[in-house]
C-alpha atoms as a PDB file:
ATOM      1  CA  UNK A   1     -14.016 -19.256   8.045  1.00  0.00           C
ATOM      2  CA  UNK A   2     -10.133 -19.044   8.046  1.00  0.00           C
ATOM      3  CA  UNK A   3      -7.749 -21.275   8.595  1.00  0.00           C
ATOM      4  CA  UNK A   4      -3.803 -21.667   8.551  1.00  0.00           C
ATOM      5  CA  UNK A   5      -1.983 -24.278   6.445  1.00  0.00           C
ATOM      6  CA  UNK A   6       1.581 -24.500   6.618  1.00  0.00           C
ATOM      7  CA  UNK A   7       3.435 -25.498   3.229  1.00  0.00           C
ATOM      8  CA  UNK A   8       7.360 -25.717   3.160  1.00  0.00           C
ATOM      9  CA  UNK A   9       7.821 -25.739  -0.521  1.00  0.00           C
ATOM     10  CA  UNK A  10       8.625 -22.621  -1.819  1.00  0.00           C
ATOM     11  CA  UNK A  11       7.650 -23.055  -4.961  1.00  0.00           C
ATOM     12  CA  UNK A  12       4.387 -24.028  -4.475  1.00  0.00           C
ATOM     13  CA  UNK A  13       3.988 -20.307  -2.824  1.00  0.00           C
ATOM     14  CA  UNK A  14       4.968 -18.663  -5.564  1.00  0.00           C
ATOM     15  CA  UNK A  15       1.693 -17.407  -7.229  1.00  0.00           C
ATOM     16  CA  UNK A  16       0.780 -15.887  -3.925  1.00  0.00           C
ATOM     17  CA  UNK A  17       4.221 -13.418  -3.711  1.00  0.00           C
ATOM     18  CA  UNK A  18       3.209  -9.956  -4.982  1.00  0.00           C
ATOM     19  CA  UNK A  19      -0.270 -10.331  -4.538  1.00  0.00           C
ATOM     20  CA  UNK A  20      -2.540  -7.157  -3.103  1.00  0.00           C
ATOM     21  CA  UNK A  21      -4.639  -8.199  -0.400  1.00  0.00           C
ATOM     22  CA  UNK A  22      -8.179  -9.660  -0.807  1.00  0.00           C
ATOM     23  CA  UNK A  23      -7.032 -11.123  -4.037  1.00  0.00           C
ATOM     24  CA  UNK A  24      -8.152 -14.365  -4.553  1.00  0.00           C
ATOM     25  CA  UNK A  25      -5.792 -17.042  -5.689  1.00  0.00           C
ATOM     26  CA  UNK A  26      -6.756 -20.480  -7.262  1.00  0.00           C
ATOM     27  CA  UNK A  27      -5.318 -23.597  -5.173  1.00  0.00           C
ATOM     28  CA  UNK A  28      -4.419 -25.353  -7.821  1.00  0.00           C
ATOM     29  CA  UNK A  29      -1.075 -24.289  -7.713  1.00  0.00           C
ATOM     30  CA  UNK A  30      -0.432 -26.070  -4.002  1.00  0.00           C
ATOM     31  CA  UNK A  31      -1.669 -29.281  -5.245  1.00  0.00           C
ATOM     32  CA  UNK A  32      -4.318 -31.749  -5.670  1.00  0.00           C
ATOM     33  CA  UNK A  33      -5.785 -32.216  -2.620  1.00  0.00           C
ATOM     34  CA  UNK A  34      -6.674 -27.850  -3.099  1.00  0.00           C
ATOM     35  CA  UNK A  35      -7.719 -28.282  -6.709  1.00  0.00           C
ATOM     36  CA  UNK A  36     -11.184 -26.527  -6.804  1.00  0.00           C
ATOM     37  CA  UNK A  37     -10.263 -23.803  -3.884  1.00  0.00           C
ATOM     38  CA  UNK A  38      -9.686 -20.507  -3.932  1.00  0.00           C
ATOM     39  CA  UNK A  39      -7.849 -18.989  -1.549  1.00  0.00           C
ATOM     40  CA  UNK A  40      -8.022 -15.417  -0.464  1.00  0.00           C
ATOM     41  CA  UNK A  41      -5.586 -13.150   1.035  1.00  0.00           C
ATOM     42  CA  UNK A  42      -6.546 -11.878   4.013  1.00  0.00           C
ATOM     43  CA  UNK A  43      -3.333 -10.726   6.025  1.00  0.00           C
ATOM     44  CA  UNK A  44       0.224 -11.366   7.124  1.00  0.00           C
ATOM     45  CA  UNK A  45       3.584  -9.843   7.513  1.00  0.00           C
ATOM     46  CA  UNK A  46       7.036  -9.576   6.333  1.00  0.00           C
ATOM     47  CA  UNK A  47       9.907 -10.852   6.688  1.00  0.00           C
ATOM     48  CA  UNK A  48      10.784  -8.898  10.089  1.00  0.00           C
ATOM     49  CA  UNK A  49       7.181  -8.805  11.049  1.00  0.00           C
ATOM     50  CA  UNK A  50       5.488  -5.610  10.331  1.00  0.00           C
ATOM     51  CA  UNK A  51       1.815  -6.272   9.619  1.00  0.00           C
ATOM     52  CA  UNK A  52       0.295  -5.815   5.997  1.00  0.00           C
ATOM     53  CA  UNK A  53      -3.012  -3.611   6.688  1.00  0.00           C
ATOM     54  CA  UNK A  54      -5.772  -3.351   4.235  1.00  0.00           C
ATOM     55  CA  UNK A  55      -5.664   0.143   1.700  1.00  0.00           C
ATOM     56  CA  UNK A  56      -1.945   0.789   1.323  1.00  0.00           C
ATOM     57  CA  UNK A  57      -1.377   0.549  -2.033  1.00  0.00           C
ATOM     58  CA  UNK A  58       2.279   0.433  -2.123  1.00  0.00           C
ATOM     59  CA  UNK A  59       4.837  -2.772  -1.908  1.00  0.00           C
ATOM     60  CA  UNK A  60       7.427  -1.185   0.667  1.00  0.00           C
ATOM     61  CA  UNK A  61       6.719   0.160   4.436  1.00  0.00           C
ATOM     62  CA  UNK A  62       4.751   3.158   5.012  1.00  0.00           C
ATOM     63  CA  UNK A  63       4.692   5.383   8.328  1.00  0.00           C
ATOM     64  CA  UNK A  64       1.169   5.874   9.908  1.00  0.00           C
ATOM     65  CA  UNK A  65      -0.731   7.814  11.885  1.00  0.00           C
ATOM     66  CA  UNK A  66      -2.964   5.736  14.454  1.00  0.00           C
ATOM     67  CA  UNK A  67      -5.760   6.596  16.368  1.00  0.00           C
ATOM     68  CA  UNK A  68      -8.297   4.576  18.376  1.00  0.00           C
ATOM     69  CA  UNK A  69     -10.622   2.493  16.124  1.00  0.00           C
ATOM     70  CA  UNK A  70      -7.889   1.539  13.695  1.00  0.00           C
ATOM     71  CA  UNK A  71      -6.861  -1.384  13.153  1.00  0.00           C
ATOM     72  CA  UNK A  72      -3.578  -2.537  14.092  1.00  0.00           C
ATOM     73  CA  UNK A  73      -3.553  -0.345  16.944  1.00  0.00           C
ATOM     74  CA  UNK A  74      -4.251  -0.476  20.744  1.00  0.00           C
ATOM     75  CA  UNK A  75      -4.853   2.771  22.360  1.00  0.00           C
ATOM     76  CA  UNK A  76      -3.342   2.914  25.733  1.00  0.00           C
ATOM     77  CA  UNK A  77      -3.508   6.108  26.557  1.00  0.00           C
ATOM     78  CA  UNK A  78      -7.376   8.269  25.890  1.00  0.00           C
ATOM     79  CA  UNK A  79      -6.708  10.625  22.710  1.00  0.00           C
ATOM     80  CA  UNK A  80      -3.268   9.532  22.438  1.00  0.00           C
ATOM     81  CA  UNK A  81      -2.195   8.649  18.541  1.00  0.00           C
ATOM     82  CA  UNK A  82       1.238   6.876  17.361  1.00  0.00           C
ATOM     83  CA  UNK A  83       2.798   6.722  14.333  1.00  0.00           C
ATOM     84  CA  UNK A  84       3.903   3.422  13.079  1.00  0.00           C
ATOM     85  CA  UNK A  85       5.360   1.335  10.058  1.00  0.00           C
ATOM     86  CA  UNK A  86       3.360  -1.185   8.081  1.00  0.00           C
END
């Protein structure tokens, strides 16, 4: 089950920066009402909103090649592909 917390502290966020995805984080670090959780990371994007996908195993932007099927893509077109950053 997911769900979406919003936290405005900054530092409290801190042990989640730098993190691969699926890695699992404890919540003790956001307080004690998430003592005991663990939180895993599952998604997201940066700063100007390029989605993070799943098996890129680098910290910057990457161009891809998209077909239908993958994820983060919408095929609009039959057979067409399109190259984009994430």
């Amino acid at each position: 089950m997911q769900k979406v917390f919003e936290i405005d502290d900054d530092k409290k966020l801190l042990p989640f920066f730098d993190k691969r995805m699926a890695t699992e984080v404890s919540g003790d670090s956001l307080g004690d009402e998430f003592k005991g959780y663990v939180f895993r990371i599952a998604g997201g994007n940066d700063k100007q909103g390029f989605p993070m996908k799943q098996g890129i195993l680098c910290n910057h932007r990457v161009r891809l090649l998209f077909k239908k099927g993958m994820s983060c893509y919408r095929e609009r077109r039959k057979g067409c592909r399109k190259r984009k950053s994430v």
